[in-house]
PDB file of N, CA and C in Angstrom:
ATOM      1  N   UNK A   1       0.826  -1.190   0.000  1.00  0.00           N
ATOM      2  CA  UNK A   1       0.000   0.000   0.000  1.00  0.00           C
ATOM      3  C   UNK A   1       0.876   1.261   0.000  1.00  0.00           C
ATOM      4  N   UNK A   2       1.796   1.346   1.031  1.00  0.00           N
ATOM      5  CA  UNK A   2       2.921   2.214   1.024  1.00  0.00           C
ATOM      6  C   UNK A   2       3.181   2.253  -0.364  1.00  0.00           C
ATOM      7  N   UNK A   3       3.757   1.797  -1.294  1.00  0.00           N
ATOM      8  CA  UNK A   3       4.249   2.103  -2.495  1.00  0.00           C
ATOM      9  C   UNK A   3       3.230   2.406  -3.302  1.00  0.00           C
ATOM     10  N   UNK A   4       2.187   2.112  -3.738  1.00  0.00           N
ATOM     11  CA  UNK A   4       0.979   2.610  -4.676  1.00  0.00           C
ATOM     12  C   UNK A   4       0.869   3.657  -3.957  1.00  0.00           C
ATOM     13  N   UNK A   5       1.177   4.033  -3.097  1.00  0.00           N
ATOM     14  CA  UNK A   5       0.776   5.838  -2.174  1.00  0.00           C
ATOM     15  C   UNK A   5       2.036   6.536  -3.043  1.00  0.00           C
ATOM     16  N   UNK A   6       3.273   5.817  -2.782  1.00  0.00           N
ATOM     17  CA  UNK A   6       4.308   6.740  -3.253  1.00  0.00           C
ATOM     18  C   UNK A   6       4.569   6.956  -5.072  1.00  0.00           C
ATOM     19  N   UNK A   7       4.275   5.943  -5.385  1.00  0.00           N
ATOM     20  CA  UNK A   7       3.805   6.104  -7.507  1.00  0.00           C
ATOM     21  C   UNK A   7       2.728   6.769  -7.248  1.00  0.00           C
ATOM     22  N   UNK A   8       1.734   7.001  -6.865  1.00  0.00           N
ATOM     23  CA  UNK A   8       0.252   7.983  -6.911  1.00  0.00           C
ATOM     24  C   UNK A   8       1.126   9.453  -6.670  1.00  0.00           C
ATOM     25  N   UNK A   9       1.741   9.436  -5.401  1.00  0.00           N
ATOM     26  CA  UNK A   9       2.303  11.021  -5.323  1.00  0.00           C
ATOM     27  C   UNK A   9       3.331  11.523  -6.076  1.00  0.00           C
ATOM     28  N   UNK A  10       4.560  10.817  -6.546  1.00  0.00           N
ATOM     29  CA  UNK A  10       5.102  10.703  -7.683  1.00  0.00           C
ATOM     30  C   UNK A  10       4.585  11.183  -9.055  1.00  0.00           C
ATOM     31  N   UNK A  11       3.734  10.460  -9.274  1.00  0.00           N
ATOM     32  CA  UNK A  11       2.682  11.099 -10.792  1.00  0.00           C
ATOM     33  C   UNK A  11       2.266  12.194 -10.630  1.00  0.00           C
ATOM     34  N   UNK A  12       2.051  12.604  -9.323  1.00  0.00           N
ATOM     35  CA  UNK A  12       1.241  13.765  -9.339  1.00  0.00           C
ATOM     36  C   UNK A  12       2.046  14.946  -8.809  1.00  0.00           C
ATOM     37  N   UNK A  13       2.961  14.469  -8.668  1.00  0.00           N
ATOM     38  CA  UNK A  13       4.617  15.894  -8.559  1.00  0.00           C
ATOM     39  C   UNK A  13       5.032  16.017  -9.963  1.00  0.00           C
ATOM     40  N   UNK A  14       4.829  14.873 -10.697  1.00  0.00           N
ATOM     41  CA  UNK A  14       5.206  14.768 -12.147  1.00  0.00           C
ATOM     42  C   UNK A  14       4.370  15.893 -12.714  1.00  0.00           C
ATOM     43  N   UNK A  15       3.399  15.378 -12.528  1.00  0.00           N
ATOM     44  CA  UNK A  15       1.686  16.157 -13.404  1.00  0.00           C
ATOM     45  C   UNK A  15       2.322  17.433 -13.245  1.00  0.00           C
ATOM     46  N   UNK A  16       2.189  18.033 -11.816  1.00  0.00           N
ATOM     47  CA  UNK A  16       2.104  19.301 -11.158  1.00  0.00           C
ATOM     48  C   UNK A  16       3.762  20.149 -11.805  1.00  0.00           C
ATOM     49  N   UNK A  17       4.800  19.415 -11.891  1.00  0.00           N
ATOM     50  CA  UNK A  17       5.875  20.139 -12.602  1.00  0.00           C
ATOM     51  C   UNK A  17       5.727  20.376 -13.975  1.00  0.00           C
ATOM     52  N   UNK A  18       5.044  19.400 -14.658  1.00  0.00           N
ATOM     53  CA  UNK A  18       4.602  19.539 -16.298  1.00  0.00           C
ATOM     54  C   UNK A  18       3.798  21.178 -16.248  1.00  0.00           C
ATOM     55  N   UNK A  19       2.927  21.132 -15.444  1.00  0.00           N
ATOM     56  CA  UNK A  19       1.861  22.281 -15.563  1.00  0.00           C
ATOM     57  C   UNK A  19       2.398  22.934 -15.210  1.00  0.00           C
ATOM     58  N   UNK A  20       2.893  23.362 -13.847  1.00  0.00           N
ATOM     59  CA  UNK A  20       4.109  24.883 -13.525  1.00  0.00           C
ATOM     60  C   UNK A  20       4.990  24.479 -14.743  1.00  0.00           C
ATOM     61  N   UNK A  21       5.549  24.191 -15.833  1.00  0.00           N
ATOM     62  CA  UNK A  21       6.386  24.489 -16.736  1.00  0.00           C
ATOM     63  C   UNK A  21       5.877  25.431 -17.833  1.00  0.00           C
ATOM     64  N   UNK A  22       4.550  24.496 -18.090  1.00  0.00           N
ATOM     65  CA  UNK A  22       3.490  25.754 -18.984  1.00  0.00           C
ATOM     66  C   UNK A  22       3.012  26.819 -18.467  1.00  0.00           C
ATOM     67  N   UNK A  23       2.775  26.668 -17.308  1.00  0.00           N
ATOM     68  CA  UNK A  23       1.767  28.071 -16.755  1.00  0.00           C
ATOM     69  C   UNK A  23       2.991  28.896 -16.493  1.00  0.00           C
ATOM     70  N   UNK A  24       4.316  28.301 -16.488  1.00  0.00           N
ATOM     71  CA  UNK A  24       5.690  29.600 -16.586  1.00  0.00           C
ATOM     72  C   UNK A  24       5.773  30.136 -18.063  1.00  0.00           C
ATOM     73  N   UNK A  25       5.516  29.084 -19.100  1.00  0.00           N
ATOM     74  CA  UNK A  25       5.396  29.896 -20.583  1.00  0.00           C
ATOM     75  C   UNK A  25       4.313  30.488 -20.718  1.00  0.00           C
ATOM     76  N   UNK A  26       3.357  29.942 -19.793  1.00  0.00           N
ATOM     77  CA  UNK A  26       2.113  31.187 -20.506  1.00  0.00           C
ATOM     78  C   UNK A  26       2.534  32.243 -20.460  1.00  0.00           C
ATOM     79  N   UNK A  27       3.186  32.724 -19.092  1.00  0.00           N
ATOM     80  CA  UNK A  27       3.479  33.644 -18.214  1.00  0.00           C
ATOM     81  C   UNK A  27       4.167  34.724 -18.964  1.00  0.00           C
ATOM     82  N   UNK A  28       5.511  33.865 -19.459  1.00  0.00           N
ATOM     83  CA  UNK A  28       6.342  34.267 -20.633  1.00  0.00           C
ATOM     84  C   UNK A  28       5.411  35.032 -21.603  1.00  0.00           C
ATOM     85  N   UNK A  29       4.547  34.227 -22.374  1.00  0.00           N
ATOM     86  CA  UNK A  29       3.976  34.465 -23.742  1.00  0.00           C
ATOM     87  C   UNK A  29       2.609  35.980 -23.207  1.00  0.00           C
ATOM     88  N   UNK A  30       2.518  35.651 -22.215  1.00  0.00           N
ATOM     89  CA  UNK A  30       1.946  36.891 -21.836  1.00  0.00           C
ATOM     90  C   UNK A  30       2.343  38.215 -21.324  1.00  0.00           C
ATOM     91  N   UNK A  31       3.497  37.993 -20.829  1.00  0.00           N
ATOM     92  CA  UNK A  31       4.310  39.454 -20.656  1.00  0.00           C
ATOM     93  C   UNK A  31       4.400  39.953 -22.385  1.00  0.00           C
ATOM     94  N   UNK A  32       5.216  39.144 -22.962  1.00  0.00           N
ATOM     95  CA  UNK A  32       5.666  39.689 -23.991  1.00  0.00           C
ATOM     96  C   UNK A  32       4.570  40.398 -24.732  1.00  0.00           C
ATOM     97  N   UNK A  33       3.054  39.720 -24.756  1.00  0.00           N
ATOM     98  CA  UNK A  33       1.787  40.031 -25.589  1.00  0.00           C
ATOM     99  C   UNK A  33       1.532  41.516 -24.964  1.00  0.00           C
ATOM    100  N   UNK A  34       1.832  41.819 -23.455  1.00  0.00           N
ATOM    101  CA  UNK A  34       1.658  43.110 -23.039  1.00  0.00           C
ATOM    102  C   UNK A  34       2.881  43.931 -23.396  1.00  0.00           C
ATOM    103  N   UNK A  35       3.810  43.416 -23.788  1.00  0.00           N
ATOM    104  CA  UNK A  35       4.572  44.518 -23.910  1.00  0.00           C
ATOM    105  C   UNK A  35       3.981  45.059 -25.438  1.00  0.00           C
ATOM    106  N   UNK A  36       4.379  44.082 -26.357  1.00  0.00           N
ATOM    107  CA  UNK A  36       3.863  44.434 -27.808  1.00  0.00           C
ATOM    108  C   UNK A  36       1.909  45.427 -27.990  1.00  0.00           C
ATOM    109  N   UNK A  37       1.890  44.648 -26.812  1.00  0.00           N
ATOM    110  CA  UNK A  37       0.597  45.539 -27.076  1.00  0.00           C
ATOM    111  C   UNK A  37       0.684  47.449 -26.683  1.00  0.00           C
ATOM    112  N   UNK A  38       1.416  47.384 -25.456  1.00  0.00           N
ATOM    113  CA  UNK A  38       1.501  48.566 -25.466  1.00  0.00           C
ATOM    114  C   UNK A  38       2.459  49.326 -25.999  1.00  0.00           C
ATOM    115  N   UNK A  39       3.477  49.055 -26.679  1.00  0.00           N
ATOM    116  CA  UNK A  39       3.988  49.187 -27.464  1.00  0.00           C
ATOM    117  C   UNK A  39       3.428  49.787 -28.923  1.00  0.00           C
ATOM    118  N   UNK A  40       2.420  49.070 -29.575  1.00  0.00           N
ATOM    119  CA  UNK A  40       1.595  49.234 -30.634  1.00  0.00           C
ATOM    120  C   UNK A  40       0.553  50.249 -30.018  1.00  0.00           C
ATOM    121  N   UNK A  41       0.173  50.594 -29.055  1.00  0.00           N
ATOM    122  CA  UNK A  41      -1.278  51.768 -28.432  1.00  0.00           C
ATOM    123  C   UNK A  41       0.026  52.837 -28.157  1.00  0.00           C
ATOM    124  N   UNK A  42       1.091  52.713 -27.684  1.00  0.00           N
ATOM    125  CA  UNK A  42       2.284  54.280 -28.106  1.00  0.00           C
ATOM    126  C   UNK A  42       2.476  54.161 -29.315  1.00  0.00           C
ATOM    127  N   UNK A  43       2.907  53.749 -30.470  1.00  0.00           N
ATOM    128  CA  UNK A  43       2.753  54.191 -31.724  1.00  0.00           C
ATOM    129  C   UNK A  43       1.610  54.351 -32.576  1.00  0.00           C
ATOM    130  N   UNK A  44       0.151  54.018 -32.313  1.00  0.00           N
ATOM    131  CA  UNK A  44      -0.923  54.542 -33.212  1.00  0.00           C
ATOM    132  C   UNK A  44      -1.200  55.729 -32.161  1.00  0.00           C
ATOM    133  N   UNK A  45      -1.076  56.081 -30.851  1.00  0.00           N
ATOM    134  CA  UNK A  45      -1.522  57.639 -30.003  1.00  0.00           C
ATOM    135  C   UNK A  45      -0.519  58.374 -30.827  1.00  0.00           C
ATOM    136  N   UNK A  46       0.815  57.876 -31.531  1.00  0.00           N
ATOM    137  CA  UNK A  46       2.155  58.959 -32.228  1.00  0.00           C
ATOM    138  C   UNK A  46       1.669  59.353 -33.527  1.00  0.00           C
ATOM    139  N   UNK A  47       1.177  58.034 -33.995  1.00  0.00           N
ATOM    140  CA  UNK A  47       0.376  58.500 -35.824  1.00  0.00           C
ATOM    141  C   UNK A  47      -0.399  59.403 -35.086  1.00  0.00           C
ATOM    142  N   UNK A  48      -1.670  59.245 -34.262  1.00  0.00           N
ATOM    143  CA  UNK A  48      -2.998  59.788 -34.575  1.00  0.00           C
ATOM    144  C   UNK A  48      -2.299  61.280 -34.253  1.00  0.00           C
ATOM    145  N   UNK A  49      -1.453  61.892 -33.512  1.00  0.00           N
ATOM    146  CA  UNK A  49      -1.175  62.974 -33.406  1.00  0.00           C
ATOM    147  C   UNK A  49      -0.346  63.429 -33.845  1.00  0.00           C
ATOM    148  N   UNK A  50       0.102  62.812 -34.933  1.00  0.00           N
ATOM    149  CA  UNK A  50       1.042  62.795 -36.331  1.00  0.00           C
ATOM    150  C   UNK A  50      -0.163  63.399 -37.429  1.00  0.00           C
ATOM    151  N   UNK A  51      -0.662  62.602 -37.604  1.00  0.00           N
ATOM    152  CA  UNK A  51      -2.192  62.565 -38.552  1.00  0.00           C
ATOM    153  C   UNK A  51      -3.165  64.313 -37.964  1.00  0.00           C
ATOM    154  N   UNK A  52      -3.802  64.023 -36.673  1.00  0.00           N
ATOM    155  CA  UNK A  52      -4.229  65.558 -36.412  1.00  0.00           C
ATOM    156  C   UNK A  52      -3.269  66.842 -36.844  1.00  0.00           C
ATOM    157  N   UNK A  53      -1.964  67.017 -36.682  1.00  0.00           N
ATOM    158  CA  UNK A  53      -1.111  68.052 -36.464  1.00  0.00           C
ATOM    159  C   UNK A  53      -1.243  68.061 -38.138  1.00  0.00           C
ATOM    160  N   UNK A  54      -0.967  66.771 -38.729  1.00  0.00           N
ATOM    161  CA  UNK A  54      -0.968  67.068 -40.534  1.00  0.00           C
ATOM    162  C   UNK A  54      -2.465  67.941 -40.876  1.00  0.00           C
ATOM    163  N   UNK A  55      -3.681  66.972 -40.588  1.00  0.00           N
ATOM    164  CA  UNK A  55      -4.648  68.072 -40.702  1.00  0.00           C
ATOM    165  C   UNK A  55      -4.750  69.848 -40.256  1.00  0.00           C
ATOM    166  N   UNK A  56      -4.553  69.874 -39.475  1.00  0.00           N
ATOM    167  CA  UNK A  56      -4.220  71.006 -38.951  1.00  0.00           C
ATOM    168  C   UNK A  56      -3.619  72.439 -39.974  1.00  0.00           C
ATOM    169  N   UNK A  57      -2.107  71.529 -40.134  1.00  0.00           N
ATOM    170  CA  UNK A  57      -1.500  72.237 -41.119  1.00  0.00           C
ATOM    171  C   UNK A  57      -1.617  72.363 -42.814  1.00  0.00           C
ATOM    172  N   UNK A  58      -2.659  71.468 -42.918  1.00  0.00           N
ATOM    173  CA  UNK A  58      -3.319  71.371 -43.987  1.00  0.00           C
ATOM    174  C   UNK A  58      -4.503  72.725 -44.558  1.00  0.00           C
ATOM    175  N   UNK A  59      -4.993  72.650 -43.253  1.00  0.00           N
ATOM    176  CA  UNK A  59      -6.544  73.653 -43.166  1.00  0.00           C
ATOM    177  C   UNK A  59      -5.836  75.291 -42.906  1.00  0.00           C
ATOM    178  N   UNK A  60      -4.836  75.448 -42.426  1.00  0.00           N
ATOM    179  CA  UNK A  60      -3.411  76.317 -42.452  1.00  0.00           C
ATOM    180  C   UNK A  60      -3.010  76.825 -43.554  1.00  0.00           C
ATOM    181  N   UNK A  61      -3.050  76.075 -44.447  1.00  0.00           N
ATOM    182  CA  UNK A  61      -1.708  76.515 -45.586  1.00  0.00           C
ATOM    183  C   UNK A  61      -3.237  76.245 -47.137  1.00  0.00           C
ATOM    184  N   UNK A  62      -4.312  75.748 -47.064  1.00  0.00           N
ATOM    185  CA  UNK A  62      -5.215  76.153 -48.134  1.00  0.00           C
ATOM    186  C   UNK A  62      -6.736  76.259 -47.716  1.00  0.00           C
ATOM    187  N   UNK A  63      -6.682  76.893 -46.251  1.00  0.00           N
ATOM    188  CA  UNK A  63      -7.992  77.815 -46.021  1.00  0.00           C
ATOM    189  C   UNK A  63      -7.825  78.901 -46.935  1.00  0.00           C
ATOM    190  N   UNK A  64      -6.083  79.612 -47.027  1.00  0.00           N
ATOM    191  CA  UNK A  64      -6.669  80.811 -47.958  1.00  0.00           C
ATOM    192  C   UNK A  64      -6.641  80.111 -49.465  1.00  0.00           C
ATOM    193  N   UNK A  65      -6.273  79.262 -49.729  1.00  0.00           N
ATOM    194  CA  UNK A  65      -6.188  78.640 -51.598  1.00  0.00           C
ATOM    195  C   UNK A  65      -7.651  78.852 -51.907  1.00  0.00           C
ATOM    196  N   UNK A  66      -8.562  77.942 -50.608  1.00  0.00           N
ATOM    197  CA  UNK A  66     -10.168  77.804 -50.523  1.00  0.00           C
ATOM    198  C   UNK A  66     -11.222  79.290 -50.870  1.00  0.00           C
ATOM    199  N   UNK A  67     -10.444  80.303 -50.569  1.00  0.00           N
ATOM    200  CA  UNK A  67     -10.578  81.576 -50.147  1.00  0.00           C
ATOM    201  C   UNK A  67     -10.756  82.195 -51.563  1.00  0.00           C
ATOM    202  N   UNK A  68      -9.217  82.021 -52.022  1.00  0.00           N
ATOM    203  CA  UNK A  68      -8.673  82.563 -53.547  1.00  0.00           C
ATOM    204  C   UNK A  68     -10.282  81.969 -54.268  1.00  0.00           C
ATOM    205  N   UNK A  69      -9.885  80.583 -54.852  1.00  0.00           N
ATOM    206  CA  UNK A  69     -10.441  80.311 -55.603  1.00  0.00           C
ATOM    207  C   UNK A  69     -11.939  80.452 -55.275  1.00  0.00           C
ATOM    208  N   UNK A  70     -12.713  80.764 -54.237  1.00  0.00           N
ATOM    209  CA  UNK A  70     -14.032  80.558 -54.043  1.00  0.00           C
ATOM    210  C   UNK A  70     -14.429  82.022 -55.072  1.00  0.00           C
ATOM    211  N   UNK A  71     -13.099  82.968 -54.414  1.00  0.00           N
ATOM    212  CA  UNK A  71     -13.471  84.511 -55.450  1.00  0.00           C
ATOM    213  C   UNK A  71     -13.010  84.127 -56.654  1.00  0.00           C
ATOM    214  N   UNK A  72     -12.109  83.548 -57.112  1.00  0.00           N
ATOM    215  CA  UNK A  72     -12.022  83.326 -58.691  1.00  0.00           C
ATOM    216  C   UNK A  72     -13.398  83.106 -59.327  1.00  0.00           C
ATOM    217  N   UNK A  73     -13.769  82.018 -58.615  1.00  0.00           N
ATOM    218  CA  UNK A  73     -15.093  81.415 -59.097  1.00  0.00           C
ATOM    219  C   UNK A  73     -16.264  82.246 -59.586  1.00  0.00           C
ATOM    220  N   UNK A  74     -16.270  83.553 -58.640  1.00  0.00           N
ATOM    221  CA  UNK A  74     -17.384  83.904 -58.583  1.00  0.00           C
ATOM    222  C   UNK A  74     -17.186  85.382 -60.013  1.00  0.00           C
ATOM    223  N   UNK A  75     -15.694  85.786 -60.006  1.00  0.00           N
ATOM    224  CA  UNK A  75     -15.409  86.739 -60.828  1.00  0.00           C
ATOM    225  C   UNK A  75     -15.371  86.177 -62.288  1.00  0.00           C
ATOM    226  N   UNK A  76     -15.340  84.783 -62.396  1.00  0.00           N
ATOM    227  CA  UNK A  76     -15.790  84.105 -63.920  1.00  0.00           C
ATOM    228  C   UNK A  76     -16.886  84.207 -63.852  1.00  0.00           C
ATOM    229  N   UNK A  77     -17.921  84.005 -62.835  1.00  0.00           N
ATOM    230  CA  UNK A  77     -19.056  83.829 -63.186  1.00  0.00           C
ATOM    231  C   UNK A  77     -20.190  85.497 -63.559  1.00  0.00           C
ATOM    232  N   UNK A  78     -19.273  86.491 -62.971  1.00  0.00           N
ATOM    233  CA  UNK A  78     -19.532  87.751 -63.260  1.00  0.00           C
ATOM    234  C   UNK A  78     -18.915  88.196 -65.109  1.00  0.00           C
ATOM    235  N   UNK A  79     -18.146  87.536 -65.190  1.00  0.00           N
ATOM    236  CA  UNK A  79     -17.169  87.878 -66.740  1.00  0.00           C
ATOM    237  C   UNK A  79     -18.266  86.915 -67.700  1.00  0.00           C
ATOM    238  N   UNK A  80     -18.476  85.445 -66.921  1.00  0.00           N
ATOM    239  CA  UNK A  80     -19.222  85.278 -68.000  1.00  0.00           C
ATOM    240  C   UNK A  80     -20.506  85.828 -68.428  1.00  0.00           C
ATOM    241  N   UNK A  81     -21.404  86.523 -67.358  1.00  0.00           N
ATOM    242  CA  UNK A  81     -22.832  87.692 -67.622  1.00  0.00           C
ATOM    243  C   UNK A  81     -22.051  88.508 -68.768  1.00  0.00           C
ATOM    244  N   UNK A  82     -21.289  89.157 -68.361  1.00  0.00           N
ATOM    245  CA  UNK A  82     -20.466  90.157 -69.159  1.00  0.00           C
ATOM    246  C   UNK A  82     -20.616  89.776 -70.749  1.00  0.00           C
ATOM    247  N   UNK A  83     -20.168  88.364 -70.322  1.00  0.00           N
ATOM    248  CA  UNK A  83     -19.753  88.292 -72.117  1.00  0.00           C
ATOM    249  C   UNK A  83     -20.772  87.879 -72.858  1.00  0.00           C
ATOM    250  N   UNK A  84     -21.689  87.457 -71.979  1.00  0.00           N
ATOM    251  CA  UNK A  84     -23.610  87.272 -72.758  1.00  0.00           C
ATOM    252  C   UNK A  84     -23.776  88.235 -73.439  1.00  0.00           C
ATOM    253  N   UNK A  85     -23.839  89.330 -72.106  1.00  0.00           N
ATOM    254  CA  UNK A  85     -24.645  90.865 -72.292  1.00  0.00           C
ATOM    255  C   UNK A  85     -23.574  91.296 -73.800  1.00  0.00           C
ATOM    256  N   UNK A  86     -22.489  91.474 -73.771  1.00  0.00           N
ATOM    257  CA  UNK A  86     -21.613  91.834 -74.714  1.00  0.00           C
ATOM    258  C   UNK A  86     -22.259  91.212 -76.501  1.00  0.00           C
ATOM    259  N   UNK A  87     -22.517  89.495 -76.447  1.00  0.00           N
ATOM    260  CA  UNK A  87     -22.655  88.859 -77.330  1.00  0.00           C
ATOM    261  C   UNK A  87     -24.105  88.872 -78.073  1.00  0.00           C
ATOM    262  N   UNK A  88     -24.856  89.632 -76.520  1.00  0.00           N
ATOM    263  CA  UNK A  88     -26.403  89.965 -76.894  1.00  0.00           C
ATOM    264  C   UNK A  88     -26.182  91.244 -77.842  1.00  0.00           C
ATOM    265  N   UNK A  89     -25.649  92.226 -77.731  1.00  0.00           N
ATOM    266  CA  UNK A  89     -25.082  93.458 -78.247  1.00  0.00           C
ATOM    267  C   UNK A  89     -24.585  93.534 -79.191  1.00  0.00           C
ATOM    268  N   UNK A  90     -23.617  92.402 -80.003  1.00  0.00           N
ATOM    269  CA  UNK A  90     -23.125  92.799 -81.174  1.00  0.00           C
ATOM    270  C   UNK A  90     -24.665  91.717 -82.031  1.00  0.00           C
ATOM    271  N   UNK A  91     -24.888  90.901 -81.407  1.00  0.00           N
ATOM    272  CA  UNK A  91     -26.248  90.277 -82.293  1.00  0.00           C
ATOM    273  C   UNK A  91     -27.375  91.209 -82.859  1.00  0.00           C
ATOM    274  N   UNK A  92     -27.378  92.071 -81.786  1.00  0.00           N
ATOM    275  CA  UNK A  92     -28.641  93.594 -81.999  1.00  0.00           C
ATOM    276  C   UNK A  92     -27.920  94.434 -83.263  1.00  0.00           C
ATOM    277  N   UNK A  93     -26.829  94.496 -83.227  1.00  0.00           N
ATOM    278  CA  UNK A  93     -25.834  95.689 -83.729  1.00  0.00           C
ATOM    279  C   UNK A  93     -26.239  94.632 -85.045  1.00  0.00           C
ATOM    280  N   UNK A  94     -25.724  93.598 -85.435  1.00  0.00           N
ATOM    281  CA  UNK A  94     -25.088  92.846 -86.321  1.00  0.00           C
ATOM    282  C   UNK A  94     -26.572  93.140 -87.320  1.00  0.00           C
ATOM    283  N   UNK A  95     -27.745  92.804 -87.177  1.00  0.00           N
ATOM    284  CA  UNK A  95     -29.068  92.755 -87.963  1.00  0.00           C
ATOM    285  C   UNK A  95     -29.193  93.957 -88.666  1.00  0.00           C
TER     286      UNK A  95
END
């Protein structure tokens, strides 16, 4: 009986070192997953305020382009009345 006690506890120091060997690699495989993770959440917080500061300087440097051309737009669209009224005029003249 003594000995089937001591192979029973045996197996089960066995068992129990197998499993503390893995639950030490989980351990492993999970530090590392936190490091990489936070690792990767400091470089997309660096884009995204990489990315804002680009917008930024974007709305900076062609709010006035937006500006220009909104009046370009509108001074063709005054030239082109012009050149109706003009084309209505030599048609009257021309008869």
């Amino acid at each position: 009986m003594y000995y089937l006690l001591s192979a029973i506890g045996a197996f089960i120091l066995v068992l129990l070192g197998i499993i503390g060997y893995f639950l030490k690699q989980h351990i492993h495989v999970v530090k590392d997953l936190t490091k990489s993770v936070n690792l990767l959440s400091t470089i997309v917080s660096v884009l995204d305020n990489k990315y804002k500061n680009i917008i930024v300087g974007c709305d900076q440097r062609y709010g006035g382009l937006n500006l220009r051309i909104t009046t370009h737009g509108r001074r063709i669209d005054e030239i082109d009345v012009e050149i109706a009224k003009i084309q209505t005029e030599l048609k009257l003249t021309k008869k």
